[in-house]
PDB file of N, CA and C in Angstrom:
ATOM      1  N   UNK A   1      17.450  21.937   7.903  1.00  0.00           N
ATOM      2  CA  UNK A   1      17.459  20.481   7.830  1.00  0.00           C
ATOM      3  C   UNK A   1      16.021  19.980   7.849  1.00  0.00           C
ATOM      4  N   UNK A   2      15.572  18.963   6.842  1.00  0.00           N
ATOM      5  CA  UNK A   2      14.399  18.377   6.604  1.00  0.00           C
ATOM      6  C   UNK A   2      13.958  17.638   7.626  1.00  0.00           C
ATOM      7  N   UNK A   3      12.713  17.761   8.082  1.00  0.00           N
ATOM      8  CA  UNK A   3      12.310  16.423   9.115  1.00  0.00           C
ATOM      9  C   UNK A   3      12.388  15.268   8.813  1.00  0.00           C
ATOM     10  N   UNK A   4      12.663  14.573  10.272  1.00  0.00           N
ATOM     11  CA  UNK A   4      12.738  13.171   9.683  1.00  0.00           C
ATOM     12  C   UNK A   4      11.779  12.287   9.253  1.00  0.00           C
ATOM     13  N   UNK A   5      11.624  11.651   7.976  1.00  0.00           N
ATOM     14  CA  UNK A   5      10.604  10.812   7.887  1.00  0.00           C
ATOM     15  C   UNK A   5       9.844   9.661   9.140  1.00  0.00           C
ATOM     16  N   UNK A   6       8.195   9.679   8.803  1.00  0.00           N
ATOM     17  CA  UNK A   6       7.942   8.600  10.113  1.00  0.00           C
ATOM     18  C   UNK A   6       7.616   7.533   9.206  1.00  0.00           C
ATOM     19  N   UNK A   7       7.802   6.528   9.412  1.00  0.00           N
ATOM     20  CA  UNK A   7       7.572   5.178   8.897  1.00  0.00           C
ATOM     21  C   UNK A   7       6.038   4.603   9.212  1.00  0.00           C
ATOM     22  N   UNK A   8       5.289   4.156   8.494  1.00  0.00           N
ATOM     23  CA  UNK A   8       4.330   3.666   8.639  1.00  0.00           C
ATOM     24  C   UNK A   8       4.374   2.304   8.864  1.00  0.00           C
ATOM     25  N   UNK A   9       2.767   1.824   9.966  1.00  0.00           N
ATOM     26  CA  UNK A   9       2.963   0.323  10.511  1.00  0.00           C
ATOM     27  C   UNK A   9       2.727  -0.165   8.834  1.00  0.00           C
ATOM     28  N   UNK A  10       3.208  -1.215   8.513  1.00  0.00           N
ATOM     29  CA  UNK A  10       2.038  -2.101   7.168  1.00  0.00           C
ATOM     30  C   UNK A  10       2.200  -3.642   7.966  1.00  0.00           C
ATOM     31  N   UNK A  11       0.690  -4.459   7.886  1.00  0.00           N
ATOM     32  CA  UNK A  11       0.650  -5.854   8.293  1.00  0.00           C
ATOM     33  C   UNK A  11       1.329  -6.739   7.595  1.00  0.00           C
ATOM     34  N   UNK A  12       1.333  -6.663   6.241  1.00  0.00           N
ATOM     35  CA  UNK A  12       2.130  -7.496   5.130  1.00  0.00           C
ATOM     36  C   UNK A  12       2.214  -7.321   4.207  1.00  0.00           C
ATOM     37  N   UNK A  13       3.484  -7.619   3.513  1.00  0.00           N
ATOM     38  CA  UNK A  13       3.907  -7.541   2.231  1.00  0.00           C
ATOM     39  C   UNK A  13       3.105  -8.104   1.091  1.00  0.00           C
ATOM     40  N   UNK A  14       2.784  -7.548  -0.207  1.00  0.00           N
ATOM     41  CA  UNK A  14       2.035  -8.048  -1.198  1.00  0.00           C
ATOM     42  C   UNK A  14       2.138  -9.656  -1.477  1.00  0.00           C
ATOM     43  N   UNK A  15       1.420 -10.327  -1.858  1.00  0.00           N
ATOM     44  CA  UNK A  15       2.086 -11.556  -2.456  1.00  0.00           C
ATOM     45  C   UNK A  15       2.938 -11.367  -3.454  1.00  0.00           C
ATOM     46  N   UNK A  16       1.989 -10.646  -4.548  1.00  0.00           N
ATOM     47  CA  UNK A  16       2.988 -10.318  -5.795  1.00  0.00           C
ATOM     48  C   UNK A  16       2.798  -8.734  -5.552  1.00  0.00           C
ATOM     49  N   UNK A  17       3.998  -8.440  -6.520  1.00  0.00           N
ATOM     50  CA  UNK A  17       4.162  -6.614  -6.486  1.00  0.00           C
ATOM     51  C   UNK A  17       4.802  -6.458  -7.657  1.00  0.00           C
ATOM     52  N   UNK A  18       4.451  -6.912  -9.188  1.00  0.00           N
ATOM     53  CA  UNK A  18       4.412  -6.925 -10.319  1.00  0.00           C
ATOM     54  C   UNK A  18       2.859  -6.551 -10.782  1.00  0.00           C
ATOM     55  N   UNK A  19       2.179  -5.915 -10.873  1.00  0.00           N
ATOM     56  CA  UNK A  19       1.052  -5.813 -12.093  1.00  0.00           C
ATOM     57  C   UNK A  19       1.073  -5.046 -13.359  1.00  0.00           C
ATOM     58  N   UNK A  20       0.071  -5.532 -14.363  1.00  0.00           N
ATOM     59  CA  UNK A  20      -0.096  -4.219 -15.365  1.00  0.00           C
ATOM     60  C   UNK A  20      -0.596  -5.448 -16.645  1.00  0.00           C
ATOM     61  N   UNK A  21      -0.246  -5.025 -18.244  1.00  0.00           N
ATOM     62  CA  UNK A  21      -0.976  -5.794 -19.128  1.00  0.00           C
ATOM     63  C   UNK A  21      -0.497  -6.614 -19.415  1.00  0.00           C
ATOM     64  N   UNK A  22      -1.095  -8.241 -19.655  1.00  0.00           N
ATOM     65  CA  UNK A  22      -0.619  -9.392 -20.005  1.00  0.00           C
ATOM     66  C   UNK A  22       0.105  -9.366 -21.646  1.00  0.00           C
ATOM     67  N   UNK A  23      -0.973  -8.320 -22.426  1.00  0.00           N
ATOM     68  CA  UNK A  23      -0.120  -8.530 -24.097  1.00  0.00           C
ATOM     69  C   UNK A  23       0.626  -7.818 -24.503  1.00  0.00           C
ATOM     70  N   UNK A  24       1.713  -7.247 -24.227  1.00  0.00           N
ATOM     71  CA  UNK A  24       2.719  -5.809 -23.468  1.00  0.00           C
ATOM     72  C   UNK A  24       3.896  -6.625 -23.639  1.00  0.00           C
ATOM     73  N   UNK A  25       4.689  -6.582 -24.030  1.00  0.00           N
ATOM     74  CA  UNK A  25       6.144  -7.079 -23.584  1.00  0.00           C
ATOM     75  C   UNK A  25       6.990  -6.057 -22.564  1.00  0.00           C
ATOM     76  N   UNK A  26       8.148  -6.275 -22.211  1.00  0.00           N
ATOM     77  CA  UNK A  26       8.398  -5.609 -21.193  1.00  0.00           C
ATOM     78  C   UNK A  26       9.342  -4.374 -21.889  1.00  0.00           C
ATOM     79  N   UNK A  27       9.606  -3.757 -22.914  1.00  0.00           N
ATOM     80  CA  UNK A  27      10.250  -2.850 -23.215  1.00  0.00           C
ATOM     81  C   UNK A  27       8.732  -2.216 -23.828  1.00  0.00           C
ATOM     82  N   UNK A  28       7.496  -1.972 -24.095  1.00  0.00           N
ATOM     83  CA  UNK A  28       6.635  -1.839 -24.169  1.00  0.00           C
ATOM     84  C   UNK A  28       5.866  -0.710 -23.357  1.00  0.00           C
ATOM     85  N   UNK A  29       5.756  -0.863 -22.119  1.00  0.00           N
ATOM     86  CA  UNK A  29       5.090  -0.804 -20.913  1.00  0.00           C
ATOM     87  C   UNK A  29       6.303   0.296 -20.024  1.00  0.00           C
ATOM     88  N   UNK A  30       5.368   1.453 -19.841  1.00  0.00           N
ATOM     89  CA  UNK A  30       6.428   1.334 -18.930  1.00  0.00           C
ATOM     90  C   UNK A  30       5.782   1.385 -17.569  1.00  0.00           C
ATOM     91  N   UNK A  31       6.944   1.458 -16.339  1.00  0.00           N
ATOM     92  CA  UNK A  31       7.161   1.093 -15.096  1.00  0.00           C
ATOM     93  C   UNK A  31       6.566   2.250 -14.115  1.00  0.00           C
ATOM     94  N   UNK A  32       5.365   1.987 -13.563  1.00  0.00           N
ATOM     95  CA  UNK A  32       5.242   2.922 -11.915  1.00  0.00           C
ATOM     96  C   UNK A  32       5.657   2.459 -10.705  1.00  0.00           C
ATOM     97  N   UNK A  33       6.027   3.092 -10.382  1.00  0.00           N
ATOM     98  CA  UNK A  33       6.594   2.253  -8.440  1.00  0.00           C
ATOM     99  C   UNK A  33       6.112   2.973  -7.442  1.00  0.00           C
ATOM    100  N   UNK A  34       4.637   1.580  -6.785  1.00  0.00           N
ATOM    101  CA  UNK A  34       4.002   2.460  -6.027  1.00  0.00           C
ATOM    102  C   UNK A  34       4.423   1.505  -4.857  1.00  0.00           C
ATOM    103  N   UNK A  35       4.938   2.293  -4.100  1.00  0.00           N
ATOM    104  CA  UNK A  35       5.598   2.623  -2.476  1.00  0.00           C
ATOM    105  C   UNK A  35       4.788   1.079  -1.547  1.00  0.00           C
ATOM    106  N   UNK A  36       5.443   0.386  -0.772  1.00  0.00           N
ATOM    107  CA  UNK A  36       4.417  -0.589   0.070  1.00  0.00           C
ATOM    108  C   UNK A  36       3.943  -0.046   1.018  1.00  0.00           C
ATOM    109  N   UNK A  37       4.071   1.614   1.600  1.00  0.00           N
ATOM    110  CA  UNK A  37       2.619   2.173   2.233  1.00  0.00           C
ATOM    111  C   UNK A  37       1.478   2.815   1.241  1.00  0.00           C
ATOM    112  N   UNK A  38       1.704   3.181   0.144  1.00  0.00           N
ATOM    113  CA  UNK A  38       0.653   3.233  -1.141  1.00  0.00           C
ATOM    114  C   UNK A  38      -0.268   1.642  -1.182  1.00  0.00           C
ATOM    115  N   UNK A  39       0.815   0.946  -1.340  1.00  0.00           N
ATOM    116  CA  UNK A  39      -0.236  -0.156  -1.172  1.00  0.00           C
ATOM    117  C   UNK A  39      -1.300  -0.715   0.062  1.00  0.00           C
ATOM    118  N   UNK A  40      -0.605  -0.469   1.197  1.00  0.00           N
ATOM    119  CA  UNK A  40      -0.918  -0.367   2.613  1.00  0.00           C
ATOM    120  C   UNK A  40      -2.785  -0.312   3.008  1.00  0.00           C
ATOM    121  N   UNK A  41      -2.066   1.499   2.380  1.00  0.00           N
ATOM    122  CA  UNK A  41      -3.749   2.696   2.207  1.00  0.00           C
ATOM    123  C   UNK A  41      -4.483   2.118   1.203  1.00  0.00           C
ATOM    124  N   UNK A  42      -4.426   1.798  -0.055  1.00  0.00           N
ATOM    125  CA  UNK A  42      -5.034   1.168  -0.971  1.00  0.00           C
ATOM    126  C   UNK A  42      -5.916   0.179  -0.158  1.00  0.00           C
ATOM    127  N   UNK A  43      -5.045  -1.038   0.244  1.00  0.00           N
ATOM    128  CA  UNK A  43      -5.662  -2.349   0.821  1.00  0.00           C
ATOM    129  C   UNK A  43      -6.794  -2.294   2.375  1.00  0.00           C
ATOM    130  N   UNK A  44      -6.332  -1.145   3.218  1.00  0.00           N
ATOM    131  CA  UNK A  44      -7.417  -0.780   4.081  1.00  0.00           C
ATOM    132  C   UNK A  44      -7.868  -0.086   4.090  1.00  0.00           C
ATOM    133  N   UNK A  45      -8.301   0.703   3.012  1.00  0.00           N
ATOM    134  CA  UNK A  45      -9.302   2.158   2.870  1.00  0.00           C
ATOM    135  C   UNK A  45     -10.229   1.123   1.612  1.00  0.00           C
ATOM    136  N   UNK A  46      -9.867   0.755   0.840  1.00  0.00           N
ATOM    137  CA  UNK A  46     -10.558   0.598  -0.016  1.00  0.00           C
ATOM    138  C   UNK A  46     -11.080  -1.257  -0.154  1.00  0.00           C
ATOM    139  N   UNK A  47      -9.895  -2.267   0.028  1.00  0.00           N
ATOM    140  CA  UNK A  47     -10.583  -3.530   0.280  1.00  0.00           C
ATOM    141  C   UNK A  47     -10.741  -3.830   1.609  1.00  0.00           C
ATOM    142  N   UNK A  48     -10.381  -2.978   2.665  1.00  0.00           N
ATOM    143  CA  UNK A  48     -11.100  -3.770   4.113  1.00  0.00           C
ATOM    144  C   UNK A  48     -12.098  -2.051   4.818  1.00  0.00           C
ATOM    145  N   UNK A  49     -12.296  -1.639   3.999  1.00  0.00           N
ATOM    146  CA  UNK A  49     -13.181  -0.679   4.201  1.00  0.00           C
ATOM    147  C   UNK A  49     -13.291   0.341   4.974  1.00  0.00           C
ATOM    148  N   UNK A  50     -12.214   0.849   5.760  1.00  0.00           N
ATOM    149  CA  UNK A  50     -12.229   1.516   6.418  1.00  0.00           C
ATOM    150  C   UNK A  50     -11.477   2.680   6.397  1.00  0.00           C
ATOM    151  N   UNK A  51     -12.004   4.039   6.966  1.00  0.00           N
ATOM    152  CA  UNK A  51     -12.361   5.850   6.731  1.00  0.00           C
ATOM    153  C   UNK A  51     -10.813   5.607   7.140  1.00  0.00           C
ATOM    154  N   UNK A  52     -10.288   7.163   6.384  1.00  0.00           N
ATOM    155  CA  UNK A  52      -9.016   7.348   6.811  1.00  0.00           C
ATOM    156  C   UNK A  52      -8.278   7.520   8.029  1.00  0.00           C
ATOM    157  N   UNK A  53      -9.836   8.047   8.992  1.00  0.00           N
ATOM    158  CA  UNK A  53      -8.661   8.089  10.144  1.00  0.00           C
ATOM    159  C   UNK A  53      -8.631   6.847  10.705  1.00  0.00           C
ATOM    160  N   UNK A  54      -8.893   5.833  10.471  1.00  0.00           N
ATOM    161  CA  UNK A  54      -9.605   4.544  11.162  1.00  0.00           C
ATOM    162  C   UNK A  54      -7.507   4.045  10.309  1.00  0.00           C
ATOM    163  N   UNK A  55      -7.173   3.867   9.015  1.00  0.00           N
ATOM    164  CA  UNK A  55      -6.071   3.297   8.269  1.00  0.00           C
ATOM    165  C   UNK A  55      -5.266   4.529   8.960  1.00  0.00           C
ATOM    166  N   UNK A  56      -4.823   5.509   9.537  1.00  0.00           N
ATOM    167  CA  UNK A  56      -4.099   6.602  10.020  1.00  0.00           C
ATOM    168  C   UNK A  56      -3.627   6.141  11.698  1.00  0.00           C
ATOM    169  N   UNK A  57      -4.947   5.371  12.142  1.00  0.00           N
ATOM    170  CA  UNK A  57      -4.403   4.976  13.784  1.00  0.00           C
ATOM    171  C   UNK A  57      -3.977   3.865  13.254  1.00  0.00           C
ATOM    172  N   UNK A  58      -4.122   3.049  12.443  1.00  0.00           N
ATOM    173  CA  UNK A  58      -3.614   1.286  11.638  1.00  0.00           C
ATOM    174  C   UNK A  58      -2.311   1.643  11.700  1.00  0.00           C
ATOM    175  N   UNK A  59      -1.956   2.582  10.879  1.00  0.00           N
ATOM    176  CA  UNK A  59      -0.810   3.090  10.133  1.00  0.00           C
ATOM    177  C   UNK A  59       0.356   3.836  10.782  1.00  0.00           C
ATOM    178  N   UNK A  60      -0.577   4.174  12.183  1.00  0.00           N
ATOM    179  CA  UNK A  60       0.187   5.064  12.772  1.00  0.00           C
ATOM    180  C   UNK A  60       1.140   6.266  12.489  1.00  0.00           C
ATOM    181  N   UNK A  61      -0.152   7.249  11.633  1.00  0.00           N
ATOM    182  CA  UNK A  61       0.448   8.408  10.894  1.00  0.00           C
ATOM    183  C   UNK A  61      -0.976   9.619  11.315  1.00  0.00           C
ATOM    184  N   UNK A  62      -0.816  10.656  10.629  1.00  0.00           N
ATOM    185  CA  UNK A  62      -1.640  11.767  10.340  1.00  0.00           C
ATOM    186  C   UNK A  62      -2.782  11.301   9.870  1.00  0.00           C
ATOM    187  N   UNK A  63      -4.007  11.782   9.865  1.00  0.00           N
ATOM    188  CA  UNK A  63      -4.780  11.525   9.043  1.00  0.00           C
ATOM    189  C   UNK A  63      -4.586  12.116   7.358  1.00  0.00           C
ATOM    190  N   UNK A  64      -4.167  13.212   7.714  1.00  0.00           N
ATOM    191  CA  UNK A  64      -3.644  14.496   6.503  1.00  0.00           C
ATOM    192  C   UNK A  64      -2.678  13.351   5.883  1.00  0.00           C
ATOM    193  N   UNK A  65      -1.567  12.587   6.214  1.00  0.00           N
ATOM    194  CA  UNK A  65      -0.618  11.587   5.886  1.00  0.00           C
ATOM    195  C   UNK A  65      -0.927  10.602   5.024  1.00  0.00           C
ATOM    196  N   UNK A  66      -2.404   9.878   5.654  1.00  0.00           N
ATOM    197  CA  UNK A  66      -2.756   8.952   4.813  1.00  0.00           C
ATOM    198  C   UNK A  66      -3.982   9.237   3.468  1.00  0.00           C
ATOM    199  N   UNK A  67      -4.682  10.561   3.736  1.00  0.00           N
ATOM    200  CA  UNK A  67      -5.344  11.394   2.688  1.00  0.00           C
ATOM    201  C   UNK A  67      -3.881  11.433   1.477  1.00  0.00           C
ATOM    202  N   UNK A  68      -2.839  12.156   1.881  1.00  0.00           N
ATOM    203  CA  UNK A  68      -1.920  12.133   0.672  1.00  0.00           C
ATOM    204  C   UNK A  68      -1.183  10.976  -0.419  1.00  0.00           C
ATOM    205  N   UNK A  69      -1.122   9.830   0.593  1.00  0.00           N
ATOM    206  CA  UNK A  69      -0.761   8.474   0.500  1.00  0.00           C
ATOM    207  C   UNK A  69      -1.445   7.749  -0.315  1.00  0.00           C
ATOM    208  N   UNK A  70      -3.212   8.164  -0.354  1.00  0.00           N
ATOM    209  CA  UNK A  70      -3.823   7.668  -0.627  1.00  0.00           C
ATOM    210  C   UNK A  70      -4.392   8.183  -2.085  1.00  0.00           C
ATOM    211  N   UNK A  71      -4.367   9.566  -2.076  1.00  0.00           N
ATOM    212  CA  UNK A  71      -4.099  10.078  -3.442  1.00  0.00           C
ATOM    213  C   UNK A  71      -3.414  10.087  -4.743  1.00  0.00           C
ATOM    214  N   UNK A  72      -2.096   9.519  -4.337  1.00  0.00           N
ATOM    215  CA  UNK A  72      -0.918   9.109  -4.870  1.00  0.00           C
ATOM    216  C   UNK A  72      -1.151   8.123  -5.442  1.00  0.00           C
ATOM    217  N   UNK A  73      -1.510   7.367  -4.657  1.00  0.00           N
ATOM    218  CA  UNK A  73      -1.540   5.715  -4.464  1.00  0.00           C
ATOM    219  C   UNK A  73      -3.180   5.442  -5.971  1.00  0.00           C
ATOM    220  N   UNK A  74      -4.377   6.133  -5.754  1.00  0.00           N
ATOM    221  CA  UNK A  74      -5.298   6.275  -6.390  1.00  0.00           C
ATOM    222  C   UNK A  74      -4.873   6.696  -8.339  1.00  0.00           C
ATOM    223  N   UNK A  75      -3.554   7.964  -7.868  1.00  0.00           N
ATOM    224  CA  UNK A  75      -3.607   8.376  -9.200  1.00  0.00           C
ATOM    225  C   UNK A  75      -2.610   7.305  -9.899  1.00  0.00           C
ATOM    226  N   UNK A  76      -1.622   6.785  -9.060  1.00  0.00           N
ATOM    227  CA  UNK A  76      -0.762   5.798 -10.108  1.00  0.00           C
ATOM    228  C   UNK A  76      -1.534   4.373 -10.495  1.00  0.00           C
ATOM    229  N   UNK A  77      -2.860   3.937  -9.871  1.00  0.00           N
ATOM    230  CA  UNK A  77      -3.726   3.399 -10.194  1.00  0.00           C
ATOM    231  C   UNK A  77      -4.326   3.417 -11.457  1.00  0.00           C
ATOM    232  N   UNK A  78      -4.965   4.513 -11.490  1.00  0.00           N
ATOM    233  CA  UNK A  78      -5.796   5.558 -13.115  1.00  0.00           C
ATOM    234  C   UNK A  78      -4.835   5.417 -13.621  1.00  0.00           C
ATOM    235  N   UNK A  79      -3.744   5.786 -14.076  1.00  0.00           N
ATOM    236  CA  UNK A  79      -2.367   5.661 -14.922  1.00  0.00           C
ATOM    237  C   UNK A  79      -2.012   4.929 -15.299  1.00  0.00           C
ATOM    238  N   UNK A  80      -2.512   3.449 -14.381  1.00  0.00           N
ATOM    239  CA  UNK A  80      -2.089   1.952 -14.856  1.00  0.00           C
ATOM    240  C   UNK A  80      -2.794   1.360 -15.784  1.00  0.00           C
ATOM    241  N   UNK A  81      -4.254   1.909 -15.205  1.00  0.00           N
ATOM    242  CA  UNK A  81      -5.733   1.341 -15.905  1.00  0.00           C
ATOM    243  C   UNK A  81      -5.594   2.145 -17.485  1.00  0.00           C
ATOM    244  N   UNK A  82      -5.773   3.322 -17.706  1.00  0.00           N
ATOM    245  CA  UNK A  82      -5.798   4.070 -18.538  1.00  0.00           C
ATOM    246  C   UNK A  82      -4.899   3.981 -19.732  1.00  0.00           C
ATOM    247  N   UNK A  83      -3.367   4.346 -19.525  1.00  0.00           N
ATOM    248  CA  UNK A  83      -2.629   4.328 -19.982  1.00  0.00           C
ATOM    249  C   UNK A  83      -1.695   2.456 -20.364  1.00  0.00           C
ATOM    250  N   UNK A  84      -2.459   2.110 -19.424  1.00  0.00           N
ATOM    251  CA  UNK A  84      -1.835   0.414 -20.042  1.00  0.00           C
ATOM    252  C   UNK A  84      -0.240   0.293 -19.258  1.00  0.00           C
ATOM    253  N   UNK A  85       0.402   0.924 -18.332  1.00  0.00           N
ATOM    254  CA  UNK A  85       1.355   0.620 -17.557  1.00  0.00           C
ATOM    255  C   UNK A  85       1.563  -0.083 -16.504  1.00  0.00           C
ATOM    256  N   UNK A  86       2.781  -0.608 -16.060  1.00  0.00           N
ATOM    257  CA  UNK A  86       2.833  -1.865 -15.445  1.00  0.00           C
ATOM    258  C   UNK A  86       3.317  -1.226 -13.831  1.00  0.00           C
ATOM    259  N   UNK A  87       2.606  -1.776 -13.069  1.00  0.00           N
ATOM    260  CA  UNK A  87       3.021  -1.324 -11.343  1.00  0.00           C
ATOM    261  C   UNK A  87       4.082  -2.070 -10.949  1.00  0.00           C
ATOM    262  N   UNK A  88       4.944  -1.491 -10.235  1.00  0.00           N
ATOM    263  CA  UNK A  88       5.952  -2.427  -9.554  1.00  0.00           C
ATOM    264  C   UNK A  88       5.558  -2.144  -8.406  1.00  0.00           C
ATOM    265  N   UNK A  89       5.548  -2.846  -7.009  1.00  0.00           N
ATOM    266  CA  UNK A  89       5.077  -2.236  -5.575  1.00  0.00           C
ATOM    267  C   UNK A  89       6.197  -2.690  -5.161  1.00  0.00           C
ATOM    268  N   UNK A  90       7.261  -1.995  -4.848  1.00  0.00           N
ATOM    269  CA  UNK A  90       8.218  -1.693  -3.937  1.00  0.00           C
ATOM    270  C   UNK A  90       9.325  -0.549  -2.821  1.00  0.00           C
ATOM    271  N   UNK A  91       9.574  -0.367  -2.184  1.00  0.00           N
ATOM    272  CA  UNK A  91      10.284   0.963  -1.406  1.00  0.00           C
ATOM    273  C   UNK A  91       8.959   1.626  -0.285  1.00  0.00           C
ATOM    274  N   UNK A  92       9.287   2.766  -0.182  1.00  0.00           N
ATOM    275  CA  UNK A  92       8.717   3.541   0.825  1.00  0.00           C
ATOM    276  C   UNK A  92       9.659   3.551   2.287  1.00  0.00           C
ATOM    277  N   UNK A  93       8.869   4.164   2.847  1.00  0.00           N
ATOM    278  CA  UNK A  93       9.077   4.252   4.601  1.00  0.00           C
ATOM    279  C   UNK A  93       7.878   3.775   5.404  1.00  0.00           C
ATOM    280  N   UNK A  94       8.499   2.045   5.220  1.00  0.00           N
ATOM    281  CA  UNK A  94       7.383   1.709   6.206  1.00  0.00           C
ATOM    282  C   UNK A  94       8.023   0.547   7.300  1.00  0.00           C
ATOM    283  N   UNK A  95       7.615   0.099   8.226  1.00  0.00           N
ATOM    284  CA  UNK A  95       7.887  -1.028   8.919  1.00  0.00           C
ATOM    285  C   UNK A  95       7.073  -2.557   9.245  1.00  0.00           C
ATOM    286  N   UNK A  96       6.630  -2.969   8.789  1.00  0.00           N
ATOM    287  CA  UNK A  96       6.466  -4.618   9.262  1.00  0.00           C
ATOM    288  C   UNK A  96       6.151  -4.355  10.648  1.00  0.00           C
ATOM    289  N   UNK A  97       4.731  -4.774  11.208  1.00  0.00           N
ATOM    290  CA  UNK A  97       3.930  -4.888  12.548  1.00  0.00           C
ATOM    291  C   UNK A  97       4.917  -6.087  13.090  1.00  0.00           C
ATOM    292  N   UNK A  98       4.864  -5.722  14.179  1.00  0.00           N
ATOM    293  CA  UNK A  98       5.602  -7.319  15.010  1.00  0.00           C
ATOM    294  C   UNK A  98       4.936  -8.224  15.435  1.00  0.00           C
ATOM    295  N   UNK A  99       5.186  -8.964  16.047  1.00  0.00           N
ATOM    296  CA  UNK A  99       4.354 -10.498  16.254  1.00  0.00           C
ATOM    297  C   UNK A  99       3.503  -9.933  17.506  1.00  0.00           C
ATOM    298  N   UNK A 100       3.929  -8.829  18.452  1.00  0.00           N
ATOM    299  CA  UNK A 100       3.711  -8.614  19.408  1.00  0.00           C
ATOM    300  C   UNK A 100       1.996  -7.549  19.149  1.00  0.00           C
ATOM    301  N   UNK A 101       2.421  -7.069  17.971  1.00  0.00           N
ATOM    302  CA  UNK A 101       1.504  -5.946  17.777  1.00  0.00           C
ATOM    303  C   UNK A 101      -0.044  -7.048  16.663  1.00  0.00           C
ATOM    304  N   UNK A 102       0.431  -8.385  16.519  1.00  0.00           N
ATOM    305  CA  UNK A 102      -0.547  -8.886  16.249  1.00  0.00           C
ATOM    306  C   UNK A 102      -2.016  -9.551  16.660  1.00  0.00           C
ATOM    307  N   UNK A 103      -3.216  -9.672  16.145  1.00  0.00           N
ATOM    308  CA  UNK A 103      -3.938 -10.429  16.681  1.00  0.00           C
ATOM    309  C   UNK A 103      -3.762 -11.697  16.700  1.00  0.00           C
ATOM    310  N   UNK A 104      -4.194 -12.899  16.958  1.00  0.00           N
ATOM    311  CA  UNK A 104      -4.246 -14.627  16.735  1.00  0.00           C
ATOM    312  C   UNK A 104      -5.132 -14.646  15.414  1.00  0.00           C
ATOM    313  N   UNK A 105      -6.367 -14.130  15.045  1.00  0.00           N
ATOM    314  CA  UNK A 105      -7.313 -14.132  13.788  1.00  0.00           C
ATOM    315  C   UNK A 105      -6.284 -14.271  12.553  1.00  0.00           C
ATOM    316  N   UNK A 106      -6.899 -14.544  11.704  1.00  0.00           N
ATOM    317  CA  UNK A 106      -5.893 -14.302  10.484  1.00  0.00           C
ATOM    318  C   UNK A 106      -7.013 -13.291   9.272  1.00  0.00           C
ATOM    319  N   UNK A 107      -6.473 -13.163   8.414  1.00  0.00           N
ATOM    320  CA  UNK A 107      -7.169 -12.252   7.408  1.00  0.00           C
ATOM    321  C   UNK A 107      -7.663 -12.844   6.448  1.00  0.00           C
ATOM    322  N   UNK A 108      -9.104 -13.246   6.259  1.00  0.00           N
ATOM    323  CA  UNK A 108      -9.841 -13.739   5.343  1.00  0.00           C
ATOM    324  C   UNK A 108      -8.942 -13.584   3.763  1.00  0.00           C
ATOM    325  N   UNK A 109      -8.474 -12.967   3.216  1.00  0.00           N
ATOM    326  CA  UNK A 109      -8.494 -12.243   2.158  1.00  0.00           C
ATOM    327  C   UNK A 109      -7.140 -12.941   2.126  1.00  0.00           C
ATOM    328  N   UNK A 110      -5.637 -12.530   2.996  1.00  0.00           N
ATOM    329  CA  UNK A 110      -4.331 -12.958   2.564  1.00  0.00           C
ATOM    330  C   UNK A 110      -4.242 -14.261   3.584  1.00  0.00           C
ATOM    331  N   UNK A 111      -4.779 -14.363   4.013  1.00  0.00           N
ATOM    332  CA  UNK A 111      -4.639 -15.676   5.757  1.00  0.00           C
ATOM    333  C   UNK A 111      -2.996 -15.006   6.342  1.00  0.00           C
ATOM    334  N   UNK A 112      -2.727 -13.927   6.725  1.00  0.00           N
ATOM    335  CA  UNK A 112      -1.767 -13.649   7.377  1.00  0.00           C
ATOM    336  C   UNK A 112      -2.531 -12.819   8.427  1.00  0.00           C
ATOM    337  N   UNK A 113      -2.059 -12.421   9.808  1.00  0.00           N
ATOM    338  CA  UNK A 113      -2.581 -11.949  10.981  1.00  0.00           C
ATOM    339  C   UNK A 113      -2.601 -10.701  10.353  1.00  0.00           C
ATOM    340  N   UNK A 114      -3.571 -10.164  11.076  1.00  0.00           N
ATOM    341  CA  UNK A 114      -4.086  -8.815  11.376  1.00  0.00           C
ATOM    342  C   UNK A 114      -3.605  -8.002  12.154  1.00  0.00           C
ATOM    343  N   UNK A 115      -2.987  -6.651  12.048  1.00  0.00           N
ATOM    344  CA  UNK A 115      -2.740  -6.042  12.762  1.00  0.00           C
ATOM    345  C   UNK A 115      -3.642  -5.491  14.254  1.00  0.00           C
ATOM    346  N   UNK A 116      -3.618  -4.523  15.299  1.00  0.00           N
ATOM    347  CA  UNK A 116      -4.247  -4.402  15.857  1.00  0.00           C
ATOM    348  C   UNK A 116      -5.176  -2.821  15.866  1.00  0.00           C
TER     349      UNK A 116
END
């Protein structure tokens, strides 16, 4: 029997979780679906800047966890850029921080609280 998956913290949901090319119609293009902890690792390794194990205690996973997450997450990126395909960001195993696990600050970038 497989272990059980652990769920990762994420602070918030995308605004949008549609991207890819504007002159594309939609039978055109096709579809990647990258996970909302792919997006997670994306958004604090790479736009709030911080080393993996730093998004791994965020995330409350492995460091090894969010190295893989983040690889994934990188290559369906290149795939989008390259190849001209459209991202959907939805699914995974993750959970929504609670009000409890928040700071009062909000986040320059989305104005929703910050995790801790």
């Amino acid at each position: 029997m497989p272990r059980p998956r652990k769920c990762k913290k994420v602070c918030c949901l995308p605004a949008n979780n549609l991207f890819g090319p504007l002159n594309m119609s939609d039978s055109e293009s096709e579809m990647i679906t990258m996970t909302v902890d792919e997006y997670e690792t994306i958004r604090l390794v790479d736009l709030e800047g911080m080393t993996q194990e730093e998004c791994a205690e965020r995330m409350n996973v492995a460091r090894t966890t969010v190295q893989r997450i983040y690889y994934d997450a990188r290559k369906k990126l290149a795939t989008s850029l390259v190849q001209g395909n459209r991202i959907l960001i939805e699914g995974g195993d993750y959970k929504l921080c609670d009000e409890k696990e928040q700071h009062l600050f909000r986040c320059p970038r989305c104005h929703k609280r910050k995790c801790l």
